[in-house]
N, C-alpha and C. Protein backbone atom coordinates (compact mmCIF):
# COMPACT_ATOMS: atom_id res chain seq x y z
N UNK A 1 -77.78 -35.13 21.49
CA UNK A 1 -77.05 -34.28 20.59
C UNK A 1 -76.39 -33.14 21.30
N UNK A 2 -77.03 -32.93 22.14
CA UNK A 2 -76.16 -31.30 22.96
C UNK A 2 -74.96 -31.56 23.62
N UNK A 3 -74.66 -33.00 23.75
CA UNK A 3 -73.40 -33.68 24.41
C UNK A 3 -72.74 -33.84 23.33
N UNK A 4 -73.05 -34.20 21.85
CA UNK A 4 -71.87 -34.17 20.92
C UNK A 4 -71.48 -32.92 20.11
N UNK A 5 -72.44 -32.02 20.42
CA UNK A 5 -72.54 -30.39 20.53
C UNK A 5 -71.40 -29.69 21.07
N UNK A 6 -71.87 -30.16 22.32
CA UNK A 6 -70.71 -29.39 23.67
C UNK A 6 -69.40 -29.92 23.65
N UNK A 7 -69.32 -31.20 23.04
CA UNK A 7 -67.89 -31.74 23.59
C UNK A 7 -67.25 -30.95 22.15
N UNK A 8 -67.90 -31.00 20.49
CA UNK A 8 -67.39 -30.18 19.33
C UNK A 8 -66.96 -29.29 19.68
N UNK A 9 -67.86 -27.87 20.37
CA UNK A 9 -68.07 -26.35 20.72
C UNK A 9 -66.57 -27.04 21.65
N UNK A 10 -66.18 -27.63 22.36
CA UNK A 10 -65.14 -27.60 23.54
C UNK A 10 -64.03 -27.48 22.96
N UNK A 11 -64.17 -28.66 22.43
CA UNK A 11 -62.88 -29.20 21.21
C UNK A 11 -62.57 -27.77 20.00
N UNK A 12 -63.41 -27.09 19.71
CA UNK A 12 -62.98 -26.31 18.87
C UNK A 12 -62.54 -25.02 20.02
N UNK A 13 -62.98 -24.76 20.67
CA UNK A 13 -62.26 -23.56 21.64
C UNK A 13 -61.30 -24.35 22.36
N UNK A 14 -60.92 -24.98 22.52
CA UNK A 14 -59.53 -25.74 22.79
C UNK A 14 -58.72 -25.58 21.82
N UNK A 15 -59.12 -25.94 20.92
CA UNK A 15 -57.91 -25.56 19.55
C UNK A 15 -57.61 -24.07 19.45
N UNK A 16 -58.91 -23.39 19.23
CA UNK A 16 -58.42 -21.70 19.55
C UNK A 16 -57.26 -20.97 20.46
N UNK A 17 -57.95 -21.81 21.67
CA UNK A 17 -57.03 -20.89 22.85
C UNK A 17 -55.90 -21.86 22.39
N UNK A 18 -55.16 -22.44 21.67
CA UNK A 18 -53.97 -23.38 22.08
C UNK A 18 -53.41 -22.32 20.65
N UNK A 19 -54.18 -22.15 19.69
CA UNK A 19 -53.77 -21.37 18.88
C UNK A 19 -53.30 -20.05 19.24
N UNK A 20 -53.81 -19.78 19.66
CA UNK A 20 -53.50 -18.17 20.24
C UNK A 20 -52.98 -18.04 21.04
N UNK A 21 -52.60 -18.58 22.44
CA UNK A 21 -51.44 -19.38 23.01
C UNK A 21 -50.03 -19.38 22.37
N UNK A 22 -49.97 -20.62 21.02
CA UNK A 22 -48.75 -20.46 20.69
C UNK A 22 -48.63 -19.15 19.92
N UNK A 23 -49.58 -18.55 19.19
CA UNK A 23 -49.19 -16.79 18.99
C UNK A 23 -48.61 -16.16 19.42
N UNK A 24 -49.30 -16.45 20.77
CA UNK A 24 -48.71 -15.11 21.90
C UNK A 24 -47.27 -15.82 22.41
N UNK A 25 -46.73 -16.96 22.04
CA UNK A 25 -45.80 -17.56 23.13
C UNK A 25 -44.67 -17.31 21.79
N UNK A 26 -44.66 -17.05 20.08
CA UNK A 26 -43.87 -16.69 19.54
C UNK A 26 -42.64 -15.62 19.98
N UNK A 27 -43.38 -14.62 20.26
CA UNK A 27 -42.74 -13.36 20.71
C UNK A 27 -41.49 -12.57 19.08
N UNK A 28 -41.84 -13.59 18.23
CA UNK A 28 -40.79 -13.11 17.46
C UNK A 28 -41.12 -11.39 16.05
N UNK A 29 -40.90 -11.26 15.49
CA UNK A 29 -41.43 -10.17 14.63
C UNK A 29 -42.52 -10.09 14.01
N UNK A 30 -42.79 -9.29 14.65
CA UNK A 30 -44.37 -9.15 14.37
C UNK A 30 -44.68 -8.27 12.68
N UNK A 31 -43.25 -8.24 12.08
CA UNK A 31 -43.55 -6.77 10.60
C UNK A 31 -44.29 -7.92 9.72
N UNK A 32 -44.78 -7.49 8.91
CA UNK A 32 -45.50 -8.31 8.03
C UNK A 32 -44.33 -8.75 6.57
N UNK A 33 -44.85 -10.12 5.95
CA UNK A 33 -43.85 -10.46 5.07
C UNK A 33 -43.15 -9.36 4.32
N UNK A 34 -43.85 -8.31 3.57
CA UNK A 34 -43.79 -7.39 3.09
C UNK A 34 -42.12 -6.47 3.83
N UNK A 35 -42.55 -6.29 4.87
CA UNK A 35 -41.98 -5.25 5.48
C UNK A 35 -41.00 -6.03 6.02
N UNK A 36 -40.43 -6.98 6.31
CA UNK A 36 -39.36 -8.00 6.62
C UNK A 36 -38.55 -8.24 5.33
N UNK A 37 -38.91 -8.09 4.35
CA UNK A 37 -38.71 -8.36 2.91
C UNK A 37 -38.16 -6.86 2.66
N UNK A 38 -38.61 -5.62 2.77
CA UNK A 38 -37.94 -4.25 2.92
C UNK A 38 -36.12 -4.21 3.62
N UNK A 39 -36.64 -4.90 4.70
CA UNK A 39 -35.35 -4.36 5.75
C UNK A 39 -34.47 -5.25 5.79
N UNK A 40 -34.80 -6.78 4.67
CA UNK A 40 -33.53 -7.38 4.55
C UNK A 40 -32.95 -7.10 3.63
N UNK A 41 -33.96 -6.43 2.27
CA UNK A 41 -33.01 -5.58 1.03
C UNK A 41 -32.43 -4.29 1.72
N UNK A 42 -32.55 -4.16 2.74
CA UNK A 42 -32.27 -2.26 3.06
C UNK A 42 -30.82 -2.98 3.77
N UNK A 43 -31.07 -3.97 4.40
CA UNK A 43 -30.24 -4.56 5.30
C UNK A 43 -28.75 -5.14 4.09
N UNK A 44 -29.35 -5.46 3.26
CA UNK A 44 -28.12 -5.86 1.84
C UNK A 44 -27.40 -5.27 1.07
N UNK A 45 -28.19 -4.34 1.09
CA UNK A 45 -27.61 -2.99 0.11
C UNK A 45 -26.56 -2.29 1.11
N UNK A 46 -26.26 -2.15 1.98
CA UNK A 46 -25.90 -1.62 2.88
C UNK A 46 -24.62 -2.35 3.36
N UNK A 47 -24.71 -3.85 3.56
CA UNK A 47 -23.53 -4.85 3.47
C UNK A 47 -22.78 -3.99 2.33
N UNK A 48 -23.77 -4.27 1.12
CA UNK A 48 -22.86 -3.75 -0.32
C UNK A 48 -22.23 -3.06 -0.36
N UNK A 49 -22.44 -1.78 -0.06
CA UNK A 49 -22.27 -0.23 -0.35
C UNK A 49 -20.86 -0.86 0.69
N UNK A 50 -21.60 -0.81 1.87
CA UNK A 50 -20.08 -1.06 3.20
C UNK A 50 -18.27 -1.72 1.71
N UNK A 51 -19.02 -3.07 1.52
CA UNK A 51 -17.92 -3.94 0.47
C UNK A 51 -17.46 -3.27 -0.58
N UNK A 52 -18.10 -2.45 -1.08
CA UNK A 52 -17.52 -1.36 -2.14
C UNK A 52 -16.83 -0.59 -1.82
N UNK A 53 -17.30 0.00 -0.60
CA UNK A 53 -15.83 1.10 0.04
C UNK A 53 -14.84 0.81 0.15
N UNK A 54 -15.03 -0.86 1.00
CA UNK A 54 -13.64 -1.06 1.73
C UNK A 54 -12.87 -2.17 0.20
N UNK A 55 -13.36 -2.07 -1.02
CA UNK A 55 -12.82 -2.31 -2.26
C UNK A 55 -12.13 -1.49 -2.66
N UNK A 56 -12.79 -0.32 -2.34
CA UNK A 56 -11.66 1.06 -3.10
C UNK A 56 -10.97 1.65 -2.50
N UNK A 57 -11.17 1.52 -1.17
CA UNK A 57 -9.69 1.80 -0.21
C UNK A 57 -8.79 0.81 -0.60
N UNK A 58 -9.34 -0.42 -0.49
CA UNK A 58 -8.08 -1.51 -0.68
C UNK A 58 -7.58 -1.32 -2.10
N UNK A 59 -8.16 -0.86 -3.20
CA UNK A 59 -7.90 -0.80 -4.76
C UNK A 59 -6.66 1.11 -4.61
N UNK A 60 -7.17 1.86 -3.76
CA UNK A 60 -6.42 3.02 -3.92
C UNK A 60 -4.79 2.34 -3.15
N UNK A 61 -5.00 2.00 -2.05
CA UNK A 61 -4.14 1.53 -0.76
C UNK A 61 -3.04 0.60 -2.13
N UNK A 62 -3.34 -0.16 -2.64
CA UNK A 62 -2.42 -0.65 -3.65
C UNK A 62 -2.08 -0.06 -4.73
N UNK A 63 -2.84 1.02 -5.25
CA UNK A 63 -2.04 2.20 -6.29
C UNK A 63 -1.45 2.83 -5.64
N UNK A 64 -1.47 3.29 -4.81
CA UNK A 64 -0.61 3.97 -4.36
C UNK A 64 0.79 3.63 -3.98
N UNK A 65 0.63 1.88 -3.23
CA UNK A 65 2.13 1.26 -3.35
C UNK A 65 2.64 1.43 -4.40
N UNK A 66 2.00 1.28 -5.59
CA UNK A 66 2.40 0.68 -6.70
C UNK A 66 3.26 2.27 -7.35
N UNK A 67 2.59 3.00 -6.72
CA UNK A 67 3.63 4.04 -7.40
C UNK A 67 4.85 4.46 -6.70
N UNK A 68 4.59 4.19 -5.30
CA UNK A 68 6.05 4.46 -4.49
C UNK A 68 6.97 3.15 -5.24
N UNK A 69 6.79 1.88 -5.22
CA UNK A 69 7.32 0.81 -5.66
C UNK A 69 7.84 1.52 -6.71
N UNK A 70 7.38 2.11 -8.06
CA UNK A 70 8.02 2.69 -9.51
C UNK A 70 8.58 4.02 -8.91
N UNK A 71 8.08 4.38 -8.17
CA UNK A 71 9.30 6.10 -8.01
C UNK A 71 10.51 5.03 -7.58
N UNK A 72 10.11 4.45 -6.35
CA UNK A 72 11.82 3.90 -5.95
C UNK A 72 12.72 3.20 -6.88
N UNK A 73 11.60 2.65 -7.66
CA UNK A 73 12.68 1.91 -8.83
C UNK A 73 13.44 2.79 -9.75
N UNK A 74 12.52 4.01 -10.32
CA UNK A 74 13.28 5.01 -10.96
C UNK A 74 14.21 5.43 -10.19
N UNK A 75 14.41 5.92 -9.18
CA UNK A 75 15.73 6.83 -8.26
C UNK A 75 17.10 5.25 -8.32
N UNK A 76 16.11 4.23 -8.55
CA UNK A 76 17.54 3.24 -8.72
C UNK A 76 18.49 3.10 -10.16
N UNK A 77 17.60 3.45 -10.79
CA UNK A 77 18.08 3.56 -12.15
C UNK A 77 18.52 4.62 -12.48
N UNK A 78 18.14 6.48 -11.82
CA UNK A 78 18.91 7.32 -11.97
C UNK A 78 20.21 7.12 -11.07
N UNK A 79 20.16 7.04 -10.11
CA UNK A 79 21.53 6.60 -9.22
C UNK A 79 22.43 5.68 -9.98
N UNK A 80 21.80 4.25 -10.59
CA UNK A 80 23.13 3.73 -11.41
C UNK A 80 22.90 4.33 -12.62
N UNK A 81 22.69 5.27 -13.45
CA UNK A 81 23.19 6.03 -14.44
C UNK A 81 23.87 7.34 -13.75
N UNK A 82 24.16 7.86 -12.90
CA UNK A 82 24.67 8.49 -12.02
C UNK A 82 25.87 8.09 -11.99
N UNK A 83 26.20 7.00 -11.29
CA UNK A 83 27.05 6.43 -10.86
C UNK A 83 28.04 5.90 -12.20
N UNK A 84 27.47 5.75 -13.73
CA UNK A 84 27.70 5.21 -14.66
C UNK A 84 28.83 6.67 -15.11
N UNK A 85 27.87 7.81 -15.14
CA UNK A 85 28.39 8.80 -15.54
C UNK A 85 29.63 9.45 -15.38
N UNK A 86 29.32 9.31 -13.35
CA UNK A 86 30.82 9.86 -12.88
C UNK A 86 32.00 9.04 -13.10
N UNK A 87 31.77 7.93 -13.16
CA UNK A 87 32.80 6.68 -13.42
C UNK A 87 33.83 7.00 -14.87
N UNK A 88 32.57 7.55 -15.78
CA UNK A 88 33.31 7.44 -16.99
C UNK A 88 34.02 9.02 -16.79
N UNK A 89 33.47 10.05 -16.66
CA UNK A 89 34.05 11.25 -16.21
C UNK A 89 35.46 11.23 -15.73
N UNK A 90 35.49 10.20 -14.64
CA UNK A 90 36.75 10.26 -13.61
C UNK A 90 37.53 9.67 -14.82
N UNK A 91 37.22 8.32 -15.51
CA UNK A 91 38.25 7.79 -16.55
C UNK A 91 38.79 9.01 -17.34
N UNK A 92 38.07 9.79 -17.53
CA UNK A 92 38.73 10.51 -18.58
C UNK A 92 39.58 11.41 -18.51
N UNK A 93 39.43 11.67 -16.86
CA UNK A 93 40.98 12.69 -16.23
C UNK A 93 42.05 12.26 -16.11
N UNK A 94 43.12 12.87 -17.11
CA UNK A 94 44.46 11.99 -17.28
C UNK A 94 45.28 11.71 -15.45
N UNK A 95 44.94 12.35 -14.64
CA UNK A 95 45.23 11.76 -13.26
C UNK A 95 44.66 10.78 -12.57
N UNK A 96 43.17 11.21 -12.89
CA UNK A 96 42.54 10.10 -11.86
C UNK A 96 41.73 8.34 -12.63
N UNK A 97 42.41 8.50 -13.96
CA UNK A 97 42.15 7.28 -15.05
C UNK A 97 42.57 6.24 -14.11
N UNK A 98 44.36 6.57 -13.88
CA UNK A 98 45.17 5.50 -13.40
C UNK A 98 44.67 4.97 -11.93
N UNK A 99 43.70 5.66 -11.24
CA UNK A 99 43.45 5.40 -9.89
C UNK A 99 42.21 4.12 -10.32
N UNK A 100 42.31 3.66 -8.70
CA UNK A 100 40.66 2.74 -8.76
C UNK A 100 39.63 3.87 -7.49
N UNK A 101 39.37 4.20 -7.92
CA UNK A 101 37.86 5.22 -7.33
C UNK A 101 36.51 4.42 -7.92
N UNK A 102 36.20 4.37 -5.95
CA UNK A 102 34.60 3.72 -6.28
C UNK A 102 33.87 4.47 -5.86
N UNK A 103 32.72 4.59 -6.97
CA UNK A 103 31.54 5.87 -6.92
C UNK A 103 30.90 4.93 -6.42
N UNK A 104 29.82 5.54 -5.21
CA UNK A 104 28.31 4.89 -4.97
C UNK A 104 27.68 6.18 -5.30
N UNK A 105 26.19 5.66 -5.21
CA UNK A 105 25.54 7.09 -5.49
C UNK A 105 24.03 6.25 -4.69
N UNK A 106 23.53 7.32 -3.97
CA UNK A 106 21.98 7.06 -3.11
C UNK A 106 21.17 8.83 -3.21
N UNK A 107 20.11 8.22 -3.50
CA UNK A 107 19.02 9.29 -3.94
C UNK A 107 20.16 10.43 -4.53
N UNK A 108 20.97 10.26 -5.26
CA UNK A 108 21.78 11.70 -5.95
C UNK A 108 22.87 11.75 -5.43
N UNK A 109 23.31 11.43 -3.93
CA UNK A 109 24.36 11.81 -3.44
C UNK A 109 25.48 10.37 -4.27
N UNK A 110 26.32 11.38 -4.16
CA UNK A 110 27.88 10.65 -4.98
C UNK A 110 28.88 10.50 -3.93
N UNK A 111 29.16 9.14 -3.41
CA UNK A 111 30.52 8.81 -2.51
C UNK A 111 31.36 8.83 -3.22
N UNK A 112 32.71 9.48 -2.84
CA UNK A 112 33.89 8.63 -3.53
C UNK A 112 35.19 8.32 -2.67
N UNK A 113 35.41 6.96 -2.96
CA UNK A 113 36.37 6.18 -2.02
C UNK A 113 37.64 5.58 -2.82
N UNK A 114 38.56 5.79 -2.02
CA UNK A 114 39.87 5.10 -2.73
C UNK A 114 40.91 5.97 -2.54
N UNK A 115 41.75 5.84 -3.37
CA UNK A 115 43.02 6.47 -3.41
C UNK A 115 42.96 7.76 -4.12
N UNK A 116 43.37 8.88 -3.99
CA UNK A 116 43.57 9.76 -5.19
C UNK A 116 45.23 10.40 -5.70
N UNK A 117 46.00 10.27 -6.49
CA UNK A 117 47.42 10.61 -6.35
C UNK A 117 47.87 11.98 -6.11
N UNK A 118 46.86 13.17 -5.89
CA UNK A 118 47.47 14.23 -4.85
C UNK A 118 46.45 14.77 -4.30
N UNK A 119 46.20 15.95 -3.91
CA UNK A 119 45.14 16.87 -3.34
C UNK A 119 44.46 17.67 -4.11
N UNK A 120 45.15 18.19 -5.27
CA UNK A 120 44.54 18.73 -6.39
C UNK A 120 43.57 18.00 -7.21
N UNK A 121 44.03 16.41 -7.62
CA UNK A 121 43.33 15.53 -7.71
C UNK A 121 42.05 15.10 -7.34
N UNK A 122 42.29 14.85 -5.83
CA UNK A 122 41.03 14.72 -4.98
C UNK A 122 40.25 15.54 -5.19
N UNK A 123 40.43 16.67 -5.05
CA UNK A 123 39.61 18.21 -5.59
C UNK A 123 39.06 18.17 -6.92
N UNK A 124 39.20 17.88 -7.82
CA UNK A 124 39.40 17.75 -9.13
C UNK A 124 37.87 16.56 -9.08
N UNK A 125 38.56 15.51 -8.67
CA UNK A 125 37.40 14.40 -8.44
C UNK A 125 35.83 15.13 -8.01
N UNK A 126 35.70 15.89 -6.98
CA UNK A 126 34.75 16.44 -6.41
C UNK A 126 33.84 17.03 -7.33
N UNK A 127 35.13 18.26 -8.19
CA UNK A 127 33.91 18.71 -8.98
C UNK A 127 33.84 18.25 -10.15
N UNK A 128 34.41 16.66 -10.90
CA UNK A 128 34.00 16.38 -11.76
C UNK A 128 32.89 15.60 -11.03
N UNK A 129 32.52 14.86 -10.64
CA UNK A 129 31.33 14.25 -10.02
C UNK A 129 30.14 15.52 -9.72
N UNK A 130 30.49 16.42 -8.88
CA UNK A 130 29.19 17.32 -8.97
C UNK A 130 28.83 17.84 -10.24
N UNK A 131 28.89 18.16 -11.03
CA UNK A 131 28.95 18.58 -12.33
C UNK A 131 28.95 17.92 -13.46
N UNK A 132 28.04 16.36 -12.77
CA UNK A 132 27.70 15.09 -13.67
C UNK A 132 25.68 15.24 -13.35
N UNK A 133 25.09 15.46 -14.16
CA UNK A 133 23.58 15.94 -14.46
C UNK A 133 22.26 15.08 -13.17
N UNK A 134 21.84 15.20 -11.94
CA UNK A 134 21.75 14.75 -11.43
C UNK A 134 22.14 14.45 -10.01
N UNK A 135 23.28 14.90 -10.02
CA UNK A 135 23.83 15.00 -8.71
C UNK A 135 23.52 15.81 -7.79
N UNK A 136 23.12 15.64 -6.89
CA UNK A 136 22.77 16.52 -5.73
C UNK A 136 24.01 17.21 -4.92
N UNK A 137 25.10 16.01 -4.33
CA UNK A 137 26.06 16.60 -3.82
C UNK A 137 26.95 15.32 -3.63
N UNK A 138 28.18 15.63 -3.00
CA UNK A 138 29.09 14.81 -3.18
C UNK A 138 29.71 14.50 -1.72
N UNK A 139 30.23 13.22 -1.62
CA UNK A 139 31.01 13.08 -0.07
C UNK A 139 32.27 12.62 -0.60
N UNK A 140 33.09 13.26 -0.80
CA UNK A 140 34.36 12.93 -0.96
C UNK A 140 35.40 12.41 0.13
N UNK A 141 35.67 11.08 0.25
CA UNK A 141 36.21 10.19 1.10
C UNK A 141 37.52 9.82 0.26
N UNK A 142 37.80 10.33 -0.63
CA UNK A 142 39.63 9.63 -1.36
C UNK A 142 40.54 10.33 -0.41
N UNK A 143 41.21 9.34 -0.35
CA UNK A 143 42.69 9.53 0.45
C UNK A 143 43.77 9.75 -0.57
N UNK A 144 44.63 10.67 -0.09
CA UNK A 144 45.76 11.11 -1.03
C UNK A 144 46.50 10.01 -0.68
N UNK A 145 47.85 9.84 -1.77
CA UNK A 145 48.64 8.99 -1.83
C UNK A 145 49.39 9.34 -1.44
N UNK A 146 50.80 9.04 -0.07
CA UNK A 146 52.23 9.68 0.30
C UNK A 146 53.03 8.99 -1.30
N UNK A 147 53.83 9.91 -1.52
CA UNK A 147 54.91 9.85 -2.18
C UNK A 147 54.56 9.01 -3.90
């Protein structure tokens, strides 16, 4: 019996040390379930929080286009009512009706190009266009007419 004793007693400290062996040969985290279970919620929340920020930068970052996009659209729609205005203005000056004068208009400013039939005229043009609601200022480019 002390031989099927000794070879048991062998066989079971063989299993031990092979146990404790691969223990020691893990090397991997030693925190307990508990505490591994802590620092992957600490570890998640933290992803989160990170994804929420970079949500509301990206959510501000597009309001904010979104309002330059509508200012620029408004300055397009005051410019062609601008441009609507001086047009009809110029029609209504018994000199400069008969002409073709083309208004542009950008952020307020008023071009005007073409012919005008004298210098008084041309003048005339200037400050009926500045003195259309909106206008900032004017580049007057009409050429007088010889003769």
């Amino acid at each position: 019996m002390k031989t099927s004793h000794h070879k048991g007693l062998m066989l079971a400290t063989s299993v031990a040390m092979l146990l404790a062996l691969g223990a020691c040969d893990r090397g991997g985290d030693q925190r307990t379930a508990g505490q591994q279970l802590d620092s992957a919620s600490a570890n998640a929340k933290e992803k989160s929080l990170d994804a929420a920020a970079r949500a509301r930068a990206a959510g501000k970052k597009a309001g904010d286009e979104t309002k330059a996009m509508g200012a620029d659209a408004a300055s397009k729609v005051d410019d062609g009512a601008i441009t609507s205005k001086v047009n009809a203005a110029l029609a209504a000056d018994k000199d400069l009706s008969a002409t073709k004068i083309d208004v542009d208009t950008k952020n307020g400013v008023v071009t005007l190009t073409g012919p005008a039939p004298s210098a008084a005229a041309r003048d005339r043009a200037t400050d009926i266009a500045r003195n259309v609601k909106g206008v900032s200022s004017v580049d007057n480019k009409l050429t007088v007419k010889a003769g």
